[in-house]
N, C-alpha and C. Protein backbone atom coordinates (compact mmCIF):
# COMPACT_ATOMS: atom_id res chain seq x y z
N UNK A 1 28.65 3.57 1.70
CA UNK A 1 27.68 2.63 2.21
C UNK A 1 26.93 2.00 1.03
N UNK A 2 27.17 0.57 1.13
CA UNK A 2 26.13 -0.01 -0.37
C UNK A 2 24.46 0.08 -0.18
N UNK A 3 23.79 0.26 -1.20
CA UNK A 3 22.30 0.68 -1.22
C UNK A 3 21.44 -0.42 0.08
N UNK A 4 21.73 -1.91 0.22
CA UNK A 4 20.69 -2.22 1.32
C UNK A 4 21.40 -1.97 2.56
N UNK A 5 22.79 -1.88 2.83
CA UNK A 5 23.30 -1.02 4.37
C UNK A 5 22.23 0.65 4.61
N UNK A 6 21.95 0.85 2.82
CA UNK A 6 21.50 2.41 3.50
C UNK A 6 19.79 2.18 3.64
N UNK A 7 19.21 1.35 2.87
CA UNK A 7 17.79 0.72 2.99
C UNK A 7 17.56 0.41 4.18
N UNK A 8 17.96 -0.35 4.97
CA UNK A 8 18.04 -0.81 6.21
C UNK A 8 17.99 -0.07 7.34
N UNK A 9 19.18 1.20 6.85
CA UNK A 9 19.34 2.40 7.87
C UNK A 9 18.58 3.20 7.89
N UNK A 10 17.47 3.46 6.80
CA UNK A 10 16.37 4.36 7.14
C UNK A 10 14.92 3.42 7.05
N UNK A 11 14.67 2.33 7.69
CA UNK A 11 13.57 2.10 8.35
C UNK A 11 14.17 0.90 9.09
N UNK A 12 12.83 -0.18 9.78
CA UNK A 12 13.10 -0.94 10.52
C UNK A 12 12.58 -2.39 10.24
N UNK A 13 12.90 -3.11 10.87
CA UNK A 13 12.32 -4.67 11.12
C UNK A 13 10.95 -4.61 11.86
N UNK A 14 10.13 -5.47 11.50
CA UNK A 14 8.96 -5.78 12.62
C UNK A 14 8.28 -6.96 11.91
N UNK A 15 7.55 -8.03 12.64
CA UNK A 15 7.07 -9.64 12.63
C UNK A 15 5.57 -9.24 12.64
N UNK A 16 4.79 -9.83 11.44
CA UNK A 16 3.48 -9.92 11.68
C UNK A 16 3.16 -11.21 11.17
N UNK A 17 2.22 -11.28 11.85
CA UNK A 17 1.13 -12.71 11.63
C UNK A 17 2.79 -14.14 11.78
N UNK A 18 4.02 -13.96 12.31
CA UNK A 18 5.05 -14.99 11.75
C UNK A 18 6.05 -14.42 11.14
N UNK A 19 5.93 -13.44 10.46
CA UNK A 19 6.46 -13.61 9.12
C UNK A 19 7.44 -12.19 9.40
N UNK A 20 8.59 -12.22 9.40
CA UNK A 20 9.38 -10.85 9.49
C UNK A 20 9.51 -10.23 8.22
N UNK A 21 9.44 -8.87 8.64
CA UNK A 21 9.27 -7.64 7.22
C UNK A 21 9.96 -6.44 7.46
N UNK A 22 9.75 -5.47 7.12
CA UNK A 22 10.83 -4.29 6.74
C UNK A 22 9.47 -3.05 6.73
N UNK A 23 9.90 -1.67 7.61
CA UNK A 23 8.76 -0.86 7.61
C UNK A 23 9.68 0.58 7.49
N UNK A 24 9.04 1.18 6.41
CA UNK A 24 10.09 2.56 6.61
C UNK A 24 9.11 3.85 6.75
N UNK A 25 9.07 4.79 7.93
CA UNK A 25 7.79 5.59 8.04
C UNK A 25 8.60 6.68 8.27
N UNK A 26 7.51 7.86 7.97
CA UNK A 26 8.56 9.59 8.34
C UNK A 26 7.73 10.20 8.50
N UNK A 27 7.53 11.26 9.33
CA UNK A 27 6.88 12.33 9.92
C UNK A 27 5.88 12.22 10.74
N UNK A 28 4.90 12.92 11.22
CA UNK A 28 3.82 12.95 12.14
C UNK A 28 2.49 12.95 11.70
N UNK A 29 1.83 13.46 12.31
CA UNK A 29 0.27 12.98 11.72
C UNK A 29 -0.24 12.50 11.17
N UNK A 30 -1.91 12.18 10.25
CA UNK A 30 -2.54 11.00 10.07
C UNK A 30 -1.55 10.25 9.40
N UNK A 31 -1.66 8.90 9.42
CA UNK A 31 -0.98 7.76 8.53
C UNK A 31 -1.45 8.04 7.58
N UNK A 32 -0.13 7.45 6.27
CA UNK A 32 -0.97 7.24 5.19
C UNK A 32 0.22 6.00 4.40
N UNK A 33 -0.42 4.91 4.69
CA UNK A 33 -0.40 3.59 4.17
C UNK A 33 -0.28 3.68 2.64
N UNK A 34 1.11 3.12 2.44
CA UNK A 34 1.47 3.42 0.87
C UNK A 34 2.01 1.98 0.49
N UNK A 35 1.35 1.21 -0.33
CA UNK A 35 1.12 0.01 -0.35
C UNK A 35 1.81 -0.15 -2.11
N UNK A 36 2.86 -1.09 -1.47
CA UNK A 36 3.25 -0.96 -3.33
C UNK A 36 3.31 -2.54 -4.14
N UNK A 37 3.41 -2.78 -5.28
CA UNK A 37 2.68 -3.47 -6.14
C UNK A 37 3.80 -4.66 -5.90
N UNK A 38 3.87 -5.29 -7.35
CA UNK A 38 4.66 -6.55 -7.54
C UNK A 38 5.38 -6.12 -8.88
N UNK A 39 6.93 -6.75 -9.28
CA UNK A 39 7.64 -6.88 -8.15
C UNK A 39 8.36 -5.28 -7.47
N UNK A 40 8.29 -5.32 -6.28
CA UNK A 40 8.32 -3.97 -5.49
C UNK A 40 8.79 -3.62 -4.04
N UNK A 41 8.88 -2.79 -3.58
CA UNK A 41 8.87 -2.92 -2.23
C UNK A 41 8.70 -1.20 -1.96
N UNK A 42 9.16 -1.47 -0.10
CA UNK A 42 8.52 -0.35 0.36
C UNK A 42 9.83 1.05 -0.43
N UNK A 43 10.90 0.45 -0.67
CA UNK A 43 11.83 1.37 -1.80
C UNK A 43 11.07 2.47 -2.35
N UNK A 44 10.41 1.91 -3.22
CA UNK A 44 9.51 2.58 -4.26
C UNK A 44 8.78 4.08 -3.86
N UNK A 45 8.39 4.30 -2.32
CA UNK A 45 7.97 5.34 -1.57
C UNK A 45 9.09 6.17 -0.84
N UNK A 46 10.58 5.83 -1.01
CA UNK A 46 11.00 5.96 -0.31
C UNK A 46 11.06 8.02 0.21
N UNK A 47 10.51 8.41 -1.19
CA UNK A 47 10.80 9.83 -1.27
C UNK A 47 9.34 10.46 -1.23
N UNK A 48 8.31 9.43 -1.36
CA UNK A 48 6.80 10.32 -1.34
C UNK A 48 6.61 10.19 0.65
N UNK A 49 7.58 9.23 1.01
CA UNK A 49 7.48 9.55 2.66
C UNK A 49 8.17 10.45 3.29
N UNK A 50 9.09 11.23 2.14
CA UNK A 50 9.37 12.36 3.11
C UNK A 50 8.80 13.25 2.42
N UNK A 51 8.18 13.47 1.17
CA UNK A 51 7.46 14.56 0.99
C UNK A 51 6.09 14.69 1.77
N UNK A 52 5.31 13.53 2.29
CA UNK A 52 4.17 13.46 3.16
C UNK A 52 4.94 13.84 4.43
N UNK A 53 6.04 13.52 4.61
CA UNK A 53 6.43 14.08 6.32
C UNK A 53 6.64 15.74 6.10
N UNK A 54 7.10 16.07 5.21
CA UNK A 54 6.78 17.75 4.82
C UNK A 54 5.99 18.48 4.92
N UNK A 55 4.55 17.64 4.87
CA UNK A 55 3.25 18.06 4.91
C UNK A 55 2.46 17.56 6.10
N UNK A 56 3.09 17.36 6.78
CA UNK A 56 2.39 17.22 8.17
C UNK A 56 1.82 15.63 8.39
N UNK A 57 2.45 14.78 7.61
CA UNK A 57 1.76 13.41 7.40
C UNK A 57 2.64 12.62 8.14
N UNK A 58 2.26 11.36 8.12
CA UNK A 58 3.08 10.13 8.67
C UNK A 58 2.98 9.56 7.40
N UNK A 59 4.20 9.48 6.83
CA UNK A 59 3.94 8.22 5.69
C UNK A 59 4.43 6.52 5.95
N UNK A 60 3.89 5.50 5.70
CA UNK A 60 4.32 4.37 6.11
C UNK A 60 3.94 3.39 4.82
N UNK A 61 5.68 2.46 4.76
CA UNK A 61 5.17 1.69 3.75
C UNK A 61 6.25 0.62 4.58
N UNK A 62 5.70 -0.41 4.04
CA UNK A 62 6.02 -1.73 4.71
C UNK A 62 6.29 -3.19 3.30
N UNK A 63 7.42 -3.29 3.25
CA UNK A 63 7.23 -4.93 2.06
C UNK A 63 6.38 -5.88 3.05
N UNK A 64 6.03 -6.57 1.64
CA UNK A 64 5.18 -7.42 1.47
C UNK A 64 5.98 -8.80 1.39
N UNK A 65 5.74 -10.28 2.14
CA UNK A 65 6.14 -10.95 2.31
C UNK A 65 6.97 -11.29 0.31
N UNK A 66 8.04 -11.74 0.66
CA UNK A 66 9.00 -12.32 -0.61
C UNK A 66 9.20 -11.18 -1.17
N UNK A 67 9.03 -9.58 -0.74
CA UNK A 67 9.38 -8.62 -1.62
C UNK A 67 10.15 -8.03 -0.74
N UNK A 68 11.26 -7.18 -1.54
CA UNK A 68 12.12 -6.08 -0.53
C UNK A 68 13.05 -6.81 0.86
N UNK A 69 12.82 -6.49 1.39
CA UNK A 69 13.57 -7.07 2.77
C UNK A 69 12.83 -7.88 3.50
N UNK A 70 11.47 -8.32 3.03
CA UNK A 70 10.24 -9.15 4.00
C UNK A 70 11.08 -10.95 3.90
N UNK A 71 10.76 -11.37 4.53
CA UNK A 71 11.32 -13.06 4.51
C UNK A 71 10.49 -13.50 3.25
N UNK A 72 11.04 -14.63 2.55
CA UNK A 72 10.19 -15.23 2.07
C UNK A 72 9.50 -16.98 2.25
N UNK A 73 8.96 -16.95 3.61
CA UNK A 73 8.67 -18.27 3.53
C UNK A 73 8.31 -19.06 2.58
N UNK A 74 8.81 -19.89 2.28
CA UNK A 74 8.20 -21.66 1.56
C UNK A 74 6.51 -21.38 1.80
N UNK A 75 6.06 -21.33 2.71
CA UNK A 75 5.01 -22.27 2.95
C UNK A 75 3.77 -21.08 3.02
N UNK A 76 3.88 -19.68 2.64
CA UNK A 76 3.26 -18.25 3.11
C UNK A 76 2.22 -18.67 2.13
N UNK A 77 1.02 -18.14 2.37
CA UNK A 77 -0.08 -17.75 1.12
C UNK A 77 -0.14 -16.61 -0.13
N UNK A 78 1.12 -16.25 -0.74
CA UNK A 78 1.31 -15.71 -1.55
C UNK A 78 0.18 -15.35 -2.67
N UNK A 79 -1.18 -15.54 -2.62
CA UNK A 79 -2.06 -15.42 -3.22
C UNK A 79 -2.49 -13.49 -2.46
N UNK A 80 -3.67 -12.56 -3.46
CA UNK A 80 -3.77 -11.77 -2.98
C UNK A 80 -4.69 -11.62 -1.41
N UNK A 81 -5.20 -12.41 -1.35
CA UNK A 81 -5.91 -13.02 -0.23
C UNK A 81 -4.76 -13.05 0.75
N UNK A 82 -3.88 -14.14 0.50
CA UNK A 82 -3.00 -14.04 1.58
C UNK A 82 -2.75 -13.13 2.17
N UNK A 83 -1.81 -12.25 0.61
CA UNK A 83 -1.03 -11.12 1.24
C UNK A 83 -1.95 -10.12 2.01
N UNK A 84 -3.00 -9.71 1.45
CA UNK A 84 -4.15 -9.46 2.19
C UNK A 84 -4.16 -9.17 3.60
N UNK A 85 -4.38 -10.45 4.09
CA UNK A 85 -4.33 -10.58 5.54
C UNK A 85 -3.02 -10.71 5.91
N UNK A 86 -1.93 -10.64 5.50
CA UNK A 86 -0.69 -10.58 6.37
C UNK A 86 -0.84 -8.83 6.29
N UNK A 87 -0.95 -8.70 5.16
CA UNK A 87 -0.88 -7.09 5.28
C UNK A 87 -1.67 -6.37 6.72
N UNK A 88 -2.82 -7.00 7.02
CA UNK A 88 -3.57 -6.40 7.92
C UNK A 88 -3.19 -6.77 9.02
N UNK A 89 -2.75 -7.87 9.48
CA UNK A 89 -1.92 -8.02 10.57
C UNK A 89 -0.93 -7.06 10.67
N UNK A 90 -0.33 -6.90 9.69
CA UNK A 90 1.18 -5.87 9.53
C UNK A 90 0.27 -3.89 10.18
N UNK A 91 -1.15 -3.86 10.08
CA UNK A 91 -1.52 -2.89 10.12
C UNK A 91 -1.77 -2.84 11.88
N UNK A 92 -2.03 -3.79 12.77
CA UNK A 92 -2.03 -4.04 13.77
C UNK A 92 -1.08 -3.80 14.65
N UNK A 93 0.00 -4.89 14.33
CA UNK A 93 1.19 -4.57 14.60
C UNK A 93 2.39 -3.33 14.46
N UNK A 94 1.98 -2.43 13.55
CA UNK A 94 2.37 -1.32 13.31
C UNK A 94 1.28 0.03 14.13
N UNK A 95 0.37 -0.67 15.10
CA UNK A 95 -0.37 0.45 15.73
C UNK A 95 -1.10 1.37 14.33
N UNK A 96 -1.79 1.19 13.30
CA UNK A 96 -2.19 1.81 12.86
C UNK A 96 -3.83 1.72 12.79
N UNK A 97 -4.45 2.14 13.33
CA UNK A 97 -5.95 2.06 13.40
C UNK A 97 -6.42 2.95 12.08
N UNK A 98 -7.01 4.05 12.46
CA UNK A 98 -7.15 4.72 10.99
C UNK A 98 -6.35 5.82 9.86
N UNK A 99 -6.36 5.20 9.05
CA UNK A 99 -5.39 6.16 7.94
C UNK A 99 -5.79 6.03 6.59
N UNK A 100 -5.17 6.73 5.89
CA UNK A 100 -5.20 7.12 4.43
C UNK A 100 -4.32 5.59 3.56
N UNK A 101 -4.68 5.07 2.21
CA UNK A 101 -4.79 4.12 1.84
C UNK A 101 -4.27 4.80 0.80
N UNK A 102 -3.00 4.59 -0.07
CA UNK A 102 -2.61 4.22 -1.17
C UNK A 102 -2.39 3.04 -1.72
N UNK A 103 -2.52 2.55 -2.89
CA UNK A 103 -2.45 1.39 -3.71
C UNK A 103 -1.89 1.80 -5.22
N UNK A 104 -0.91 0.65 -5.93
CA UNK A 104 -0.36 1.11 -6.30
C UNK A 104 -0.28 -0.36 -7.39
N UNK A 105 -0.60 -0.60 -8.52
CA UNK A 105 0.05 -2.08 -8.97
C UNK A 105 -1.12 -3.30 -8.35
N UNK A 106 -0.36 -3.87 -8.18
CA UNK A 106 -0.60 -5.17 -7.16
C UNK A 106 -1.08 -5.14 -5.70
N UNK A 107 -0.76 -4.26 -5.79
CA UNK A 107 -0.79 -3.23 -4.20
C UNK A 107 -2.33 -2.95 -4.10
N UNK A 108 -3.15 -2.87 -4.87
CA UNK A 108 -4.90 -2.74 -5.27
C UNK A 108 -5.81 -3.73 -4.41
N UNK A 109 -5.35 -4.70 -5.49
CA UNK A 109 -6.06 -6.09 -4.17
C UNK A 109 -5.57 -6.56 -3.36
N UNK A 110 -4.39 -6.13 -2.91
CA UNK A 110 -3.99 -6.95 -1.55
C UNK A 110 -4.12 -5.85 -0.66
N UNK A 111 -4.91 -4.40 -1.33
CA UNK A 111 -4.99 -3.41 0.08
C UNK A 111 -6.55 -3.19 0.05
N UNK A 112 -7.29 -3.59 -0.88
CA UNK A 112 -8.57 -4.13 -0.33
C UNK A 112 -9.11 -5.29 0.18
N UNK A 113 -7.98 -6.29 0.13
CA UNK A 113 -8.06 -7.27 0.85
C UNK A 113 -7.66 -7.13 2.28
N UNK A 114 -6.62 -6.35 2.18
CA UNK A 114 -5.92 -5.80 3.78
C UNK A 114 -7.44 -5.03 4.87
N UNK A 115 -8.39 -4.76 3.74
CA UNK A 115 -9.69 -3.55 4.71
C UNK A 115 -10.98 -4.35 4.52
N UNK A 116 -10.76 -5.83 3.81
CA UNK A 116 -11.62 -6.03 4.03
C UNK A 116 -12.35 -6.91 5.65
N UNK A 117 -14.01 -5.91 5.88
CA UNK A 117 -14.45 -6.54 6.69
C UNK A 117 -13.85 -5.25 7.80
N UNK A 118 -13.32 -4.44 7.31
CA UNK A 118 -13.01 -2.73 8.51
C UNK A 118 -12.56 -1.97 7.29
N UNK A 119 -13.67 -1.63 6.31
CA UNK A 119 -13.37 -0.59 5.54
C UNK A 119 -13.33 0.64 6.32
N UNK A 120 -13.89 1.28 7.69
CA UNK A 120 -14.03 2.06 8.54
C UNK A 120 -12.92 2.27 8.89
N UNK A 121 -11.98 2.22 8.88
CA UNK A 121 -10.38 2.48 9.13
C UNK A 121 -9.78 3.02 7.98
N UNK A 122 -10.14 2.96 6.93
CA UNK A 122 -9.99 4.11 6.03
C UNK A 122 -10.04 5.25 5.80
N UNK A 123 -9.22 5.89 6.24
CA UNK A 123 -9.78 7.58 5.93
C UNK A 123 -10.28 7.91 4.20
N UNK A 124 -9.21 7.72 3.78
CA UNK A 124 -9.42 7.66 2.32
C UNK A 124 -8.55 7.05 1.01
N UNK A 125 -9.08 6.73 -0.04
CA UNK A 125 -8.36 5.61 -0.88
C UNK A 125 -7.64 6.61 -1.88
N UNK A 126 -6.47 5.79 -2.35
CA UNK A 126 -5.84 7.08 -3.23
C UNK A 126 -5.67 5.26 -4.75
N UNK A 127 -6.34 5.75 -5.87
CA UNK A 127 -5.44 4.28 -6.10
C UNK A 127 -4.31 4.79 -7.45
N UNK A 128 -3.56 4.21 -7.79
CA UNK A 128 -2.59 4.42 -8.55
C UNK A 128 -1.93 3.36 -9.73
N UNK A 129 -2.29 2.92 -10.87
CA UNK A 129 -2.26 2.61 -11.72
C UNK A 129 -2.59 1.22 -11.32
N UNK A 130 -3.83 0.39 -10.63
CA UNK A 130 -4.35 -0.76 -10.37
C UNK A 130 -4.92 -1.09 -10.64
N UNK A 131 -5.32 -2.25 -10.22
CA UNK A 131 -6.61 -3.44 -10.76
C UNK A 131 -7.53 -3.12 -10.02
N UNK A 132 -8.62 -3.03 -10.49
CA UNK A 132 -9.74 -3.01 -9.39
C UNK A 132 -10.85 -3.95 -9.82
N UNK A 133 -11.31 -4.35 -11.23
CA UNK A 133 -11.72 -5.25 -11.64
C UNK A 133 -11.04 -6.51 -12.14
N UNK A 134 -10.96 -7.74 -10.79
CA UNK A 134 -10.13 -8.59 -11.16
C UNK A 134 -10.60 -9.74 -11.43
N UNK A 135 -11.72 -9.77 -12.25
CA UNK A 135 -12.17 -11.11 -13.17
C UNK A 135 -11.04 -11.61 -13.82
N UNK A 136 -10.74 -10.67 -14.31
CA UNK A 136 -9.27 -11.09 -15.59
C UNK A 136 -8.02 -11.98 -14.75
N UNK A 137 -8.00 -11.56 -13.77
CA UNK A 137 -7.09 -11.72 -13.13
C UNK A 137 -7.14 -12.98 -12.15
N UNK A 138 -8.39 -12.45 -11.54
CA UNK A 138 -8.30 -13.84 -10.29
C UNK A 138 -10.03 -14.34 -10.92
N UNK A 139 -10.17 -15.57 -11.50
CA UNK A 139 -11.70 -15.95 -11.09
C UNK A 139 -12.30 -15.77 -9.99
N UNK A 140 -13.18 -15.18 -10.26
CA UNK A 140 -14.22 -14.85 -9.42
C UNK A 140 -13.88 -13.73 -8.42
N UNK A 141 -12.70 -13.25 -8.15
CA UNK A 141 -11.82 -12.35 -7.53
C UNK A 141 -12.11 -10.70 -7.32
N UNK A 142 -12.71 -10.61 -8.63
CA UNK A 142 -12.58 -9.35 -9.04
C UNK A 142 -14.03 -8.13 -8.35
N UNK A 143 -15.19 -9.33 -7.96
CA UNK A 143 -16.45 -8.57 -7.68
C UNK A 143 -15.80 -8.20 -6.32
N UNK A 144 -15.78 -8.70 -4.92
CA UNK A 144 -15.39 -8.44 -3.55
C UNK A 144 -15.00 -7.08 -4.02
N UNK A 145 -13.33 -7.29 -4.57
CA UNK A 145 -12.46 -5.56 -4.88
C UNK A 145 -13.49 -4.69 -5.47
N UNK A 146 -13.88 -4.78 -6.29
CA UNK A 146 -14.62 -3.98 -7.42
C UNK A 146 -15.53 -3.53 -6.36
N UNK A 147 -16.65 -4.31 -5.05
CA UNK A 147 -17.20 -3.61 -4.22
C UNK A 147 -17.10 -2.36 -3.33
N UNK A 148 -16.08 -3.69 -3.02
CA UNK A 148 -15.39 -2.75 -1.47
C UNK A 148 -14.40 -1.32 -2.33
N UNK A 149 -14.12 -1.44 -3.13
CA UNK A 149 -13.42 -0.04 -3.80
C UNK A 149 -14.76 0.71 -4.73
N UNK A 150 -15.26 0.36 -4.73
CA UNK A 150 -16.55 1.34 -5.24
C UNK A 150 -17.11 1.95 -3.53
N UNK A 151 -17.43 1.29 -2.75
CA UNK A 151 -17.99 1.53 -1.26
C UNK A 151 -16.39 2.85 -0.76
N UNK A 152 -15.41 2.26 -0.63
CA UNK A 152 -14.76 3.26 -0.01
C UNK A 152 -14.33 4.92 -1.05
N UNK A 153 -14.43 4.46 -2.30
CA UNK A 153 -14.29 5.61 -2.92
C UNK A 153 -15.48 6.03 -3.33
N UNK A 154 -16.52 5.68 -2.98
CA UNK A 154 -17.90 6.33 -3.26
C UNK A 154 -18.32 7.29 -2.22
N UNK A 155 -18.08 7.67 -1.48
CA UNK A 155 -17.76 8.71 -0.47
C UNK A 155 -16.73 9.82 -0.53
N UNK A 156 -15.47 9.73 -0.69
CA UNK A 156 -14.52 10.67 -1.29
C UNK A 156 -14.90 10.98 -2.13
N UNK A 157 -13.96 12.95 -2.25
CA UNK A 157 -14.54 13.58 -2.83
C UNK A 157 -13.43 13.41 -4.06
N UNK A 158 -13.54 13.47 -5.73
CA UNK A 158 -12.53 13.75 -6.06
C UNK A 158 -12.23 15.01 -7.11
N UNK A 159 -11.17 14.38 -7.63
CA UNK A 159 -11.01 16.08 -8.61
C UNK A 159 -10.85 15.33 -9.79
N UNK A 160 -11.51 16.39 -10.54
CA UNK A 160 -11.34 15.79 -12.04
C UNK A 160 -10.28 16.10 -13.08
N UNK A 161 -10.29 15.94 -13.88
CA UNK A 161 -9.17 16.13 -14.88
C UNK A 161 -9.42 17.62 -15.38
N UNK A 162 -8.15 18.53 -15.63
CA UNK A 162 -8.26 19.34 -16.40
C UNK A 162 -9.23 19.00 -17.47
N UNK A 163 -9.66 20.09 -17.89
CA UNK A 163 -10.46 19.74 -19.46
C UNK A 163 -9.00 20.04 -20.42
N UNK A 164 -7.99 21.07 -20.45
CA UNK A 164 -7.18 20.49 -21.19
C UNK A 164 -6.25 20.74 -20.52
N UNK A 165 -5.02 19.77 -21.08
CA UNK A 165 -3.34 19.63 -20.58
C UNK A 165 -2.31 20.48 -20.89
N UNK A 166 -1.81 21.18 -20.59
CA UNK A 166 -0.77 22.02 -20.59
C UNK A 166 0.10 21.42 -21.63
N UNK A 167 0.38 22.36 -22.43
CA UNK A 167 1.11 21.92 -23.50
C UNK A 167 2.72 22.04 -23.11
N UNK A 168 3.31 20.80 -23.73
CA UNK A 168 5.22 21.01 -23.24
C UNK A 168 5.51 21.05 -24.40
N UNK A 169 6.87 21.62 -23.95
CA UNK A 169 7.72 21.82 -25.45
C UNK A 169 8.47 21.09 -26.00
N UNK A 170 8.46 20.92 -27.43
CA UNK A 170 9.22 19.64 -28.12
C UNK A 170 10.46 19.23 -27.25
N UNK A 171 10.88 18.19 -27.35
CA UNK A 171 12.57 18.29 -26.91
C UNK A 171 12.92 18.83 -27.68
């Protein structure tokens, strides 16, 4: 079987806001929304969703319009704003009310754009090598994220770093 016959075969199709996309989810309990960057798709999780289905989780990751198996309209708002709100439509349409939030890349501001205005549907934010201050990035862009991700991770609890790292052995 070639790799997108087998992509295909372990998740599904579903239409939000217009726009058809690709959703691949595994196991039971709380969601946890695994949101991946640029360029990317829901691939990228394909193995942290069955290690969360191991653990009693639902993992769900979904491409993002022009990535992975999502369509790529001409005419979509490809800005993080856009994706943003298609994303949150995509959260609707996938029946997901509240869950756990990974971000990942690119995946940062278009999944605080996805909560903004119902950060309350967050259980909790996980983020993973992202932007969160995006002056640099988007003018004027960067305060909203920089809020709303200070507000939702200012409540979670987290863990800190070893004080030191386990030493490995030369190759």
């Amino acid at each position: 079987m070639d790799d997108v016959a087998e992509e295909v075969r372990r998740g599904r199709p579903f239409r939000a806001a217009g726009v058809g996309s690709f959703v691949r989810e595994g196991g039971a309990g709380d969601p946890v929304v695994l949101m991946h960057g640029l360029p990317s798709s829901s691939f990228l999780y394909r193995k942290v969703i069955d290690h969360l289905a191991a653990h009693g989780l639902r993992g769900v990751a979904f491409d993002l319009p022009g990535l992975g198996l999502a369509e790529r309209p001409g005419d979509f708002d490809y800005t993080f704003a856009g994706l943003g709100r298609w994303a949150a439509a995509a959260l609707d349409q996938l029946g997901l009310d509240r869950f756990h939030l990974v971000v990942h890349d690119a995946g940062g501001p278009v999944g605080f754009e996805m909560v903004t205005g119902q950060a309350d549907r967050v259980r909790s934010l996980t983020l993973l090598n992202t932007v969160v201050a995006m002056d640099s990035v988007v003018p004027d862009g960067g305060l909203r994220a920089l809020r709303l991700a200070t507000r939702l991770a200012g409540a979670a609890t987290t863990r800190t770093v070893p004080p030191r790292f386990p030493r490995h052995r030369p190759w």
